[in-house]
C-alpha atoms as a PDB file:
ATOM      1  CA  UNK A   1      -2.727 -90.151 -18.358  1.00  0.00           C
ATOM      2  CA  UNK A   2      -1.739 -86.383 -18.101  1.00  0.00           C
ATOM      3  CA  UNK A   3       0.436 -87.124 -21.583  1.00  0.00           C
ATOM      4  CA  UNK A   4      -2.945 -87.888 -23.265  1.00  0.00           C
ATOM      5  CA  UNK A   5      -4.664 -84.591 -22.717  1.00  0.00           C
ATOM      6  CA  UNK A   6      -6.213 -82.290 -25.531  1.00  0.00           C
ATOM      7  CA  UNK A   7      -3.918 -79.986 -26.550  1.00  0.00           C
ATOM      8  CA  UNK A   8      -6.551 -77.761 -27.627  1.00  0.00           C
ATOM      9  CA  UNK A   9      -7.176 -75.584 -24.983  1.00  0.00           C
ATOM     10  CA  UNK A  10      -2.748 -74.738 -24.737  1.00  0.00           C
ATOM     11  CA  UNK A  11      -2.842 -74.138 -28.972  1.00  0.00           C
ATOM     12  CA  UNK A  12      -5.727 -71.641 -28.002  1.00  0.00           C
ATOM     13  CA  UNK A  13      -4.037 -69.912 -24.975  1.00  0.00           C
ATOM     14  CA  UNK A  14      -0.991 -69.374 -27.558  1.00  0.00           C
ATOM     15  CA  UNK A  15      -3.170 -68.188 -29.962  1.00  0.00           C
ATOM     16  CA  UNK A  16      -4.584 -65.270 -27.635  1.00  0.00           C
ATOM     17  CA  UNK A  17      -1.023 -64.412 -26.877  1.00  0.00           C
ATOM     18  CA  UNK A  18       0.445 -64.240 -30.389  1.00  0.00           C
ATOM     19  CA  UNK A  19      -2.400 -61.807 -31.499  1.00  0.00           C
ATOM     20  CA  UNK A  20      -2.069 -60.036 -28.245  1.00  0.00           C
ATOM     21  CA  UNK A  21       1.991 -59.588 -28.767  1.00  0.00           C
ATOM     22  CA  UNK A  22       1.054 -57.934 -32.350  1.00  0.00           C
ATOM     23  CA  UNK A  23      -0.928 -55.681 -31.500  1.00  0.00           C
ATOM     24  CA  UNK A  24       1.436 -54.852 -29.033  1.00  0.00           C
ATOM     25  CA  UNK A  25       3.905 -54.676 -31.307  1.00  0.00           C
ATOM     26  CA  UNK A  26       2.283 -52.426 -33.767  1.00  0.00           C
ATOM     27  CA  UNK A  27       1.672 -49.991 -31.554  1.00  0.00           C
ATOM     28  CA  UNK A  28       5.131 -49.051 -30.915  1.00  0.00           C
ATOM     29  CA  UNK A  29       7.268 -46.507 -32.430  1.00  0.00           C
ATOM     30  CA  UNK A  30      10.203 -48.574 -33.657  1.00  0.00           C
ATOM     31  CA  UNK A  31      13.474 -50.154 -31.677  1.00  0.00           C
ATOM     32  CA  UNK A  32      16.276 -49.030 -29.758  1.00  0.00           C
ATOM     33  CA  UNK A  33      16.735 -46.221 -27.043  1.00  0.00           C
ATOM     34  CA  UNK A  34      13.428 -44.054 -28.325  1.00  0.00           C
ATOM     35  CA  UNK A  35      10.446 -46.476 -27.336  1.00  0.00           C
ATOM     36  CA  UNK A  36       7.545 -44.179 -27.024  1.00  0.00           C
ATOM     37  CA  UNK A  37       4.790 -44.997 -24.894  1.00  0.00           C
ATOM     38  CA  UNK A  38       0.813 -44.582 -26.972  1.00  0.00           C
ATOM     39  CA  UNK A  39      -1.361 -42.145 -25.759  1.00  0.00           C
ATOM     40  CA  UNK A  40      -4.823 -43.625 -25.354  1.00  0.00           C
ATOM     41  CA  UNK A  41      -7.763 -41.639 -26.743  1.00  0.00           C
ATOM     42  CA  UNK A  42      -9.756 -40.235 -24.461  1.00  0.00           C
ATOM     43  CA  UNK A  43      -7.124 -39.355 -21.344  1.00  0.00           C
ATOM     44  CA  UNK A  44      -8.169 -35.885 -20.121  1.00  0.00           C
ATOM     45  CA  UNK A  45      -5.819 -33.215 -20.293  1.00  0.00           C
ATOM     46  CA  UNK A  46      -2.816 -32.962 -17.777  1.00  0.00           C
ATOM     47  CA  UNK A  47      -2.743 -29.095 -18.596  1.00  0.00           C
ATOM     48  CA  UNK A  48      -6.448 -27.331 -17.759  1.00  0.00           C
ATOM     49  CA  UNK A  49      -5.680 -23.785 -19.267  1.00  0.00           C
ATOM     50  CA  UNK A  50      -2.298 -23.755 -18.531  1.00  0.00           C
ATOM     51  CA  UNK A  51       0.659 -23.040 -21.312  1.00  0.00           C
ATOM     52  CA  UNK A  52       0.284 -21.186 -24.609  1.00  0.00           C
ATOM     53  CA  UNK A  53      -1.781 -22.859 -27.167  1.00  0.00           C
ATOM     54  CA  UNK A  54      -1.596 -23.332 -31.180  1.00  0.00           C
ATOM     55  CA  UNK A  55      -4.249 -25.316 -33.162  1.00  0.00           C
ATOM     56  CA  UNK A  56      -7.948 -25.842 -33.436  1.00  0.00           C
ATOM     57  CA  UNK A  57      -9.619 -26.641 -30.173  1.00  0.00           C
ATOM     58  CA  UNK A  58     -11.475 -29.190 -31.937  1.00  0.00           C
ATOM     59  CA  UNK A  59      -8.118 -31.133 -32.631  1.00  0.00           C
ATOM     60  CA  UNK A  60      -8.388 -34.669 -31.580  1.00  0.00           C
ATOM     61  CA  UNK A  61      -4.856 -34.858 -30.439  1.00  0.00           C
ATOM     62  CA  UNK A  62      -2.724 -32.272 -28.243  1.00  0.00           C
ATOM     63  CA  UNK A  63       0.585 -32.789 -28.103  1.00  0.00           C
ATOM     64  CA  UNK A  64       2.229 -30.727 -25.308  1.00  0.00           C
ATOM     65  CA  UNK A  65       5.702 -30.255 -23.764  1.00  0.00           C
ATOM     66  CA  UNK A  66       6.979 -28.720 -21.029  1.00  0.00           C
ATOM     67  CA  UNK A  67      10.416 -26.678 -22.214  1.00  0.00           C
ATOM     68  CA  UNK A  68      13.017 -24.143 -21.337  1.00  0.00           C
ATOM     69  CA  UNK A  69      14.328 -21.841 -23.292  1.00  0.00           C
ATOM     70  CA  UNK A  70      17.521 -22.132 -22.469  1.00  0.00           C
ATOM     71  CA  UNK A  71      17.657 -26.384 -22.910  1.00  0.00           C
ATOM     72  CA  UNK A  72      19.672 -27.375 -26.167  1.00  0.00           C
ATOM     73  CA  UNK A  73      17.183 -30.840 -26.493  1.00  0.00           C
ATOM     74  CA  UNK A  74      14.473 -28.503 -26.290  1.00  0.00           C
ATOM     75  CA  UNK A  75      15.818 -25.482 -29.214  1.00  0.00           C
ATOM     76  CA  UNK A  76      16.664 -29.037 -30.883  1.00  0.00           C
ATOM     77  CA  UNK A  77      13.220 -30.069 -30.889  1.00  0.00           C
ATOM     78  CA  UNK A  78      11.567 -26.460 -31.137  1.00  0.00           C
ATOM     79  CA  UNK A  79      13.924 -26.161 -34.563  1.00  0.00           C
ATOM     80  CA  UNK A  80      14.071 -29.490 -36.049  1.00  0.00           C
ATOM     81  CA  UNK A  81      10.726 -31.163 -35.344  1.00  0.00           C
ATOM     82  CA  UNK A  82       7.971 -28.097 -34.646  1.00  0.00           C
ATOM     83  CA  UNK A  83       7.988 -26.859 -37.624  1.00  0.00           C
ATOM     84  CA  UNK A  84       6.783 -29.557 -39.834  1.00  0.00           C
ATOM     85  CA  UNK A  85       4.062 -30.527 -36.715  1.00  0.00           C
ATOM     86  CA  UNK A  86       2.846 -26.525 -37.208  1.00  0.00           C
ATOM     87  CA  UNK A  87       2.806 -26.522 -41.074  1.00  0.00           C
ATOM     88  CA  UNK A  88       1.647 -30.269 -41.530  1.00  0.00           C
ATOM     89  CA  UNK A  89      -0.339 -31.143 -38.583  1.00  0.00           C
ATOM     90  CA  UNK A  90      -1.367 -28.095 -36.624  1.00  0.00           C
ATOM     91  CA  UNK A  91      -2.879 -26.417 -39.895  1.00  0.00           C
ATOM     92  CA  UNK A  92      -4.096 -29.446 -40.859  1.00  0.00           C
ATOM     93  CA  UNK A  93      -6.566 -29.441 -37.763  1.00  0.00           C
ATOM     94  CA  UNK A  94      -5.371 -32.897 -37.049  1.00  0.00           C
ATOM     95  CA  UNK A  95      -3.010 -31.278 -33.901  1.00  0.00           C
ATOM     96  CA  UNK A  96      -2.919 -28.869 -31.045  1.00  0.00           C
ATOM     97  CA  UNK A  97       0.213 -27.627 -29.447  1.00  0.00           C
ATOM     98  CA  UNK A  98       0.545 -26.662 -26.132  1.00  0.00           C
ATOM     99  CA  UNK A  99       3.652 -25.183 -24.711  1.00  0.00           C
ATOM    100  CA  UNK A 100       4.038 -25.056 -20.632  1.00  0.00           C
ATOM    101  CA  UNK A 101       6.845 -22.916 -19.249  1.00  0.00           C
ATOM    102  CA  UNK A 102       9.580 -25.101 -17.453  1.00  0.00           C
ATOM    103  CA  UNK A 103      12.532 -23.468 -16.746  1.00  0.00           C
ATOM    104  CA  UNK A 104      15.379 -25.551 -14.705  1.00  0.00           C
ATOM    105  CA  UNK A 105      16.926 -23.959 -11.691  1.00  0.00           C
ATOM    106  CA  UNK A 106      20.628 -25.235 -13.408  1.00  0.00           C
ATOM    107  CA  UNK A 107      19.849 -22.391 -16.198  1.00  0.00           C
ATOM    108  CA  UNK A 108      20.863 -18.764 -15.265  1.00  0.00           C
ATOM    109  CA  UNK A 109      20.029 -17.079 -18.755  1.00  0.00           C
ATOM    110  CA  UNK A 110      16.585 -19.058 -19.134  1.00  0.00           C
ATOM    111  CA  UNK A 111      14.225 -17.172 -16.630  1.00  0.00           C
ATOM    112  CA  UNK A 112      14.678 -13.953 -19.153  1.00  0.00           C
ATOM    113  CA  UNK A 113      13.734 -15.759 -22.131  1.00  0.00           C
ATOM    114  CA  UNK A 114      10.844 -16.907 -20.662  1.00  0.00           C
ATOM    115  CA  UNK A 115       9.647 -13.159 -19.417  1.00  0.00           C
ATOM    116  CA  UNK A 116      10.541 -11.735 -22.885  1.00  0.00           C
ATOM    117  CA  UNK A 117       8.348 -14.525 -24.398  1.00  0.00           C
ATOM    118  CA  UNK A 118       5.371 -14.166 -21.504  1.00  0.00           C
ATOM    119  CA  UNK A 119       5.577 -10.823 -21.989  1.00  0.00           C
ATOM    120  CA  UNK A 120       5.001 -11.375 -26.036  1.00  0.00           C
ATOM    121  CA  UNK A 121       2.229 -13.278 -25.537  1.00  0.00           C
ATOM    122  CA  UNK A 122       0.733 -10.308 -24.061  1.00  0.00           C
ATOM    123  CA  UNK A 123       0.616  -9.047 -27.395  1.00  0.00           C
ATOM    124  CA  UNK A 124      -0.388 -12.423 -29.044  1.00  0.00           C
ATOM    125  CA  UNK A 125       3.452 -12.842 -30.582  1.00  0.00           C
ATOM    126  CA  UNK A 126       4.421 -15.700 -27.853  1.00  0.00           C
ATOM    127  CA  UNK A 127       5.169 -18.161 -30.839  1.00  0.00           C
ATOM    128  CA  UNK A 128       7.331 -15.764 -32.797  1.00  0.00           C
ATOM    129  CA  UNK A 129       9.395 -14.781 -29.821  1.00  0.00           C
ATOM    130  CA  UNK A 130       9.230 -18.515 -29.353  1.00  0.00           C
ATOM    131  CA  UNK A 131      11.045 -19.223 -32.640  1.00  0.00           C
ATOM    132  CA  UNK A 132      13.757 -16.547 -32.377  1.00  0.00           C
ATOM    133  CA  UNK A 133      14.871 -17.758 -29.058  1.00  0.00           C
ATOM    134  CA  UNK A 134      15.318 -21.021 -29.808  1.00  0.00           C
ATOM    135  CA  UNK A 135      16.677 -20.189 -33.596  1.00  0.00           C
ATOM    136  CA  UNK A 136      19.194 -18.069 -31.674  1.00  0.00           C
ATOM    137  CA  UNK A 137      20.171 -19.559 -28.315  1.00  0.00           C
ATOM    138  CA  UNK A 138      23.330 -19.828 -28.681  1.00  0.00           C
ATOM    139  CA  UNK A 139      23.192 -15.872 -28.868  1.00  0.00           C
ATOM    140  CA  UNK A 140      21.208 -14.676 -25.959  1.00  0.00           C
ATOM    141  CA  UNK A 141      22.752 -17.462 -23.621  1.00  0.00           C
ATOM    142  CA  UNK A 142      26.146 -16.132 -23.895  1.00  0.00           C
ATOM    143  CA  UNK A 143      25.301 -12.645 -23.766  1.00  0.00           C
ATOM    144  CA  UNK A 144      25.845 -10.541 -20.494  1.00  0.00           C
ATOM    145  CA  UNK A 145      22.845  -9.068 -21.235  1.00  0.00           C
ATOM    146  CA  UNK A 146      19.935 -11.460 -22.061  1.00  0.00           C
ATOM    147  CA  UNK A 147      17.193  -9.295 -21.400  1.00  0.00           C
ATOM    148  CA  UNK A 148      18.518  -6.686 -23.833  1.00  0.00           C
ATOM    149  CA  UNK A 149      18.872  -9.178 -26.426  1.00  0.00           C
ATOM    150  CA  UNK A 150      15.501 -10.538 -25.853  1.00  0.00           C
ATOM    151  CA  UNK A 151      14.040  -6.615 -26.102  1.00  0.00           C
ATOM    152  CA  UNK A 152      15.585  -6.865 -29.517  1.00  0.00           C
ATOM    153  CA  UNK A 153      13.920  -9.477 -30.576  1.00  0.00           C
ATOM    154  CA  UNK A 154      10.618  -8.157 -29.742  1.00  0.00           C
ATOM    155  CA  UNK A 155      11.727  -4.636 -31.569  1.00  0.00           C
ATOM    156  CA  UNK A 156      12.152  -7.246 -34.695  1.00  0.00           C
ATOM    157  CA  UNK A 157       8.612  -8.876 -34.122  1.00  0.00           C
ATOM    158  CA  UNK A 158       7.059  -5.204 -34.141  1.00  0.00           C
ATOM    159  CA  UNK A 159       5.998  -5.078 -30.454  1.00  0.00           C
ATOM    160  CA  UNK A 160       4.561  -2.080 -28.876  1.00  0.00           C
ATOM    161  CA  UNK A 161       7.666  -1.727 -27.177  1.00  0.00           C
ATOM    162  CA  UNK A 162       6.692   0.622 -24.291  1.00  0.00           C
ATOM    163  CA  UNK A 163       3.910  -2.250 -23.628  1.00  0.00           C
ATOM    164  CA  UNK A 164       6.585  -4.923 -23.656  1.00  0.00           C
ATOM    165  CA  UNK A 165       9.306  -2.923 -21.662  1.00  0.00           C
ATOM    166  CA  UNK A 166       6.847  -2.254 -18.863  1.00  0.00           C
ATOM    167  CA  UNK A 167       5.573  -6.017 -18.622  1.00  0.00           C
ATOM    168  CA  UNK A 168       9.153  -7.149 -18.556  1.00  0.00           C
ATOM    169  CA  UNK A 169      10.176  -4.404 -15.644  1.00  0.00           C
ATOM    170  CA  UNK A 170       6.808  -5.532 -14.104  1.00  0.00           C
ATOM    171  CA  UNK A 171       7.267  -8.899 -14.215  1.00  0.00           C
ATOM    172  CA  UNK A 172       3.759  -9.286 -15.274  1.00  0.00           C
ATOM    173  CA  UNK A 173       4.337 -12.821 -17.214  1.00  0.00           C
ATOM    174  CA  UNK A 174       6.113 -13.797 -14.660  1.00  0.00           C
ATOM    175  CA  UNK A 175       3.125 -15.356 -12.756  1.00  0.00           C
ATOM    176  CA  UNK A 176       2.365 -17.461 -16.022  1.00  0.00           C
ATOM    177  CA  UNK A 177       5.664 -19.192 -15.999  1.00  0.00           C
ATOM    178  CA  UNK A 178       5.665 -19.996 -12.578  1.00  0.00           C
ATOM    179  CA  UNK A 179       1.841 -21.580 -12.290  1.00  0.00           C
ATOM    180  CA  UNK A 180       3.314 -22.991 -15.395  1.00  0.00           C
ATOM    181  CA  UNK A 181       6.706 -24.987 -13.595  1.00  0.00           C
ATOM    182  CA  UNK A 182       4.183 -25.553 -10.548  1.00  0.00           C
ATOM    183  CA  UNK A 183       2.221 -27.994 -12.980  1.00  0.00           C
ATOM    184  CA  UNK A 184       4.901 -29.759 -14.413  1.00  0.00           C
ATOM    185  CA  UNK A 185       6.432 -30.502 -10.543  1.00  0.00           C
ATOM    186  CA  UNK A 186       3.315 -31.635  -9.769  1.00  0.00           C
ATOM    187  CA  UNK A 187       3.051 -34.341 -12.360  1.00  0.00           C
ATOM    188  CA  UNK A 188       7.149 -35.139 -11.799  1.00  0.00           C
ATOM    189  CA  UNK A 189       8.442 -33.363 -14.592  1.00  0.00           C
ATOM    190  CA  UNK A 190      12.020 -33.844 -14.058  1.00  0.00           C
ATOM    191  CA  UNK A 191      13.567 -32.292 -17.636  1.00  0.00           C
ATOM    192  CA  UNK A 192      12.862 -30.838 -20.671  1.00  0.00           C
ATOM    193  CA  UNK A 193      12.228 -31.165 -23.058  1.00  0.00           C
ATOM    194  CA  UNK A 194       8.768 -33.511 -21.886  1.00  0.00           C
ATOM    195  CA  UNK A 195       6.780 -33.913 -23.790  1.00  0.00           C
ATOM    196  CA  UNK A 196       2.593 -35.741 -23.494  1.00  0.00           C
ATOM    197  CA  UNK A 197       0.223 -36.703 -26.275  1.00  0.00           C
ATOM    198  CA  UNK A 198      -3.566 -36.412 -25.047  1.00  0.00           C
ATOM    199  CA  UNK A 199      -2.734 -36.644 -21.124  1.00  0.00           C
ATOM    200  CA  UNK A 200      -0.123 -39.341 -21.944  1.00  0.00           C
ATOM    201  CA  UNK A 201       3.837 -38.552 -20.858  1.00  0.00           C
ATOM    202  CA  UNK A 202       5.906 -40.029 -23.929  1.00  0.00           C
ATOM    203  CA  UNK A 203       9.383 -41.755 -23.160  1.00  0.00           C
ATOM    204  CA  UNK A 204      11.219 -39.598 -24.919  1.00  0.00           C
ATOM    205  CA  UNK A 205      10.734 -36.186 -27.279  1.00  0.00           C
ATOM    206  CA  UNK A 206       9.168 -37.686 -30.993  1.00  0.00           C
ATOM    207  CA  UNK A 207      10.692 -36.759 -34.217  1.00  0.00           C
ATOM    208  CA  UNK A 208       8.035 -35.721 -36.513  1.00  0.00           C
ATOM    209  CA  UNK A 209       8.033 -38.916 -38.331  1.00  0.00           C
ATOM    210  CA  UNK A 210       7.206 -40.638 -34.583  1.00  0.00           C
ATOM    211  CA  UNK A 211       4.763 -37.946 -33.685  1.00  0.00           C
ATOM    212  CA  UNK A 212       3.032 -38.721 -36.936  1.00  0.00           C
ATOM    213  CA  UNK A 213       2.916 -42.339 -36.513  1.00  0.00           C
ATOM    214  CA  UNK A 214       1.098 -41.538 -33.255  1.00  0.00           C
ATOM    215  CA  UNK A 215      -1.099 -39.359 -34.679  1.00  0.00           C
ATOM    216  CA  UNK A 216      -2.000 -41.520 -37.186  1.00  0.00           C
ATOM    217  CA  UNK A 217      -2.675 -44.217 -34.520  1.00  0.00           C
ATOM    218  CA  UNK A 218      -5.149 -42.165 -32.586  1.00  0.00           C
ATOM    219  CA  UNK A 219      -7.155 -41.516 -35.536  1.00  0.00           C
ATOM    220  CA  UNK A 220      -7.391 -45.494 -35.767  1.00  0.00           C
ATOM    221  CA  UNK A 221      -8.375 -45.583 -32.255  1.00  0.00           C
ATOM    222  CA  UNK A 222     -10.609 -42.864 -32.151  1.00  0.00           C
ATOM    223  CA  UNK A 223     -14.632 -43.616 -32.616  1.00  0.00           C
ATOM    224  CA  UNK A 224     -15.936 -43.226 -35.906  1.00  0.00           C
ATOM    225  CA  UNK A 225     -18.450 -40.498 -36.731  1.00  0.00           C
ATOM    226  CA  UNK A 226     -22.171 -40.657 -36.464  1.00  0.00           C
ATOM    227  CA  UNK A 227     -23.573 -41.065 -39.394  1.00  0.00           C
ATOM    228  CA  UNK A 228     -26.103 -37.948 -40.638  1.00  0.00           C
ATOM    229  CA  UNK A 229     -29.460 -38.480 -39.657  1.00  0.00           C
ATOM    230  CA  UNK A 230     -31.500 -39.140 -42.782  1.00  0.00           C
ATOM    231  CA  UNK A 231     -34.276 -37.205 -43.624  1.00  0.00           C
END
């Protein structure tokens, strides 16, 4: 009779599935509306050589997020969360950053923070132009004058201004931040900020104490060492 049948080979199945479920489990970033999807070691990089880059390129995870300047989620991130990833994570060697110009057409101000900040990176300042626009968006956004507000800011940073005025009446970064957008449409960016860990587009931007969990996953994942060759 079918009611006399082993049970065995069900109490296995369930088995499989219970340990399956855990691991599933454990590899999530807590509850509620920020689920964040794993990155997988190994995915190749979504970016080539685009964006501006911070961190060892030995790293063995790259976080990177498309952003524009003018985005409150994005100064929220750039303020609250960045910092701690640069001093705790970046300088650790653990993490690379890499920032990919996205500005949104529904942003008037945002195309001349990008300039002023391609146009720092000219000079190798693109992070601390970086950090004053977002520390003072409120600022520039509402000014009539964005551009001259963004000139001040590289007057602060020490800039060789006549190199800096010319790039921005030149437009010379201007071809960075557009190659830059061209790569996020073509992997169906649709806001900022966005942000992917080793090739993999998260649901949401992390908090630090997400991005760390992450990070601390990876190194899990990741392949142990060779051992030295003895001699």
């Amino acid at each position: 009779m079918s009611g006399s049948r082993s049970l065995t080979p069900f109490y296995i199945v369930l088995a499989t599935v219970a340990v399956a479920g855990g691991v599933f489990i454990a590899l999530q970033l807590g509850k509620g509306p920020q689920r964040l999807a794993l990155s997988t070691v190994g995915m190749p990089p979504v970016a080539g050589e685009r964006g501006v880059v911070m961190g060892s390129d030995s790293a063995p995870v790259e976080v990177l997020e498309f952003s524009d300047f003018e985005c409150p989620y994005c100064a929220r991130f750039a303020v609250l969360t960045l910092p701690d990833v640069k001093n705790r994570m970046v300088a650790s060697g653990q993490v690379r950053l890499r920032f990919v110009h996205f500005p949104l057409d529904i942003h008037a101000q945002g195309p001349h923070a990008h300039l002023a900040a391609a146009c720092a990176n000219e000079q190798g300042r693109f992070w601390a132009m970086h950090d004053l626009l977002f520390e003072n968006q409120d600022e520039w956004v509402r000014s009539r004058r964005p551009d001259r507000v963004a000139e001040g800011y590289a007057e602060r940073l020490g800039l060789d201004m006549g190199r800096f005025r010319s790039c921005v009446r030149e437009q010379r970064g201007w071809s960075q931040v557009l190659a830059d957008r061209a790569l996020g449409e073509s992997l169906r960016v649709g806001g900022t900020p966005t942000v992917f860990v080793n090739g993999r587009q998260l649901s949401d931007p992390p908090s630090f104490d997400q991005l760390r969990r992450i990070v601390d996953s990876l190194a899990q994942l990741a392949p142990a060492a060779p051992a030295p060759a003895r001699r």
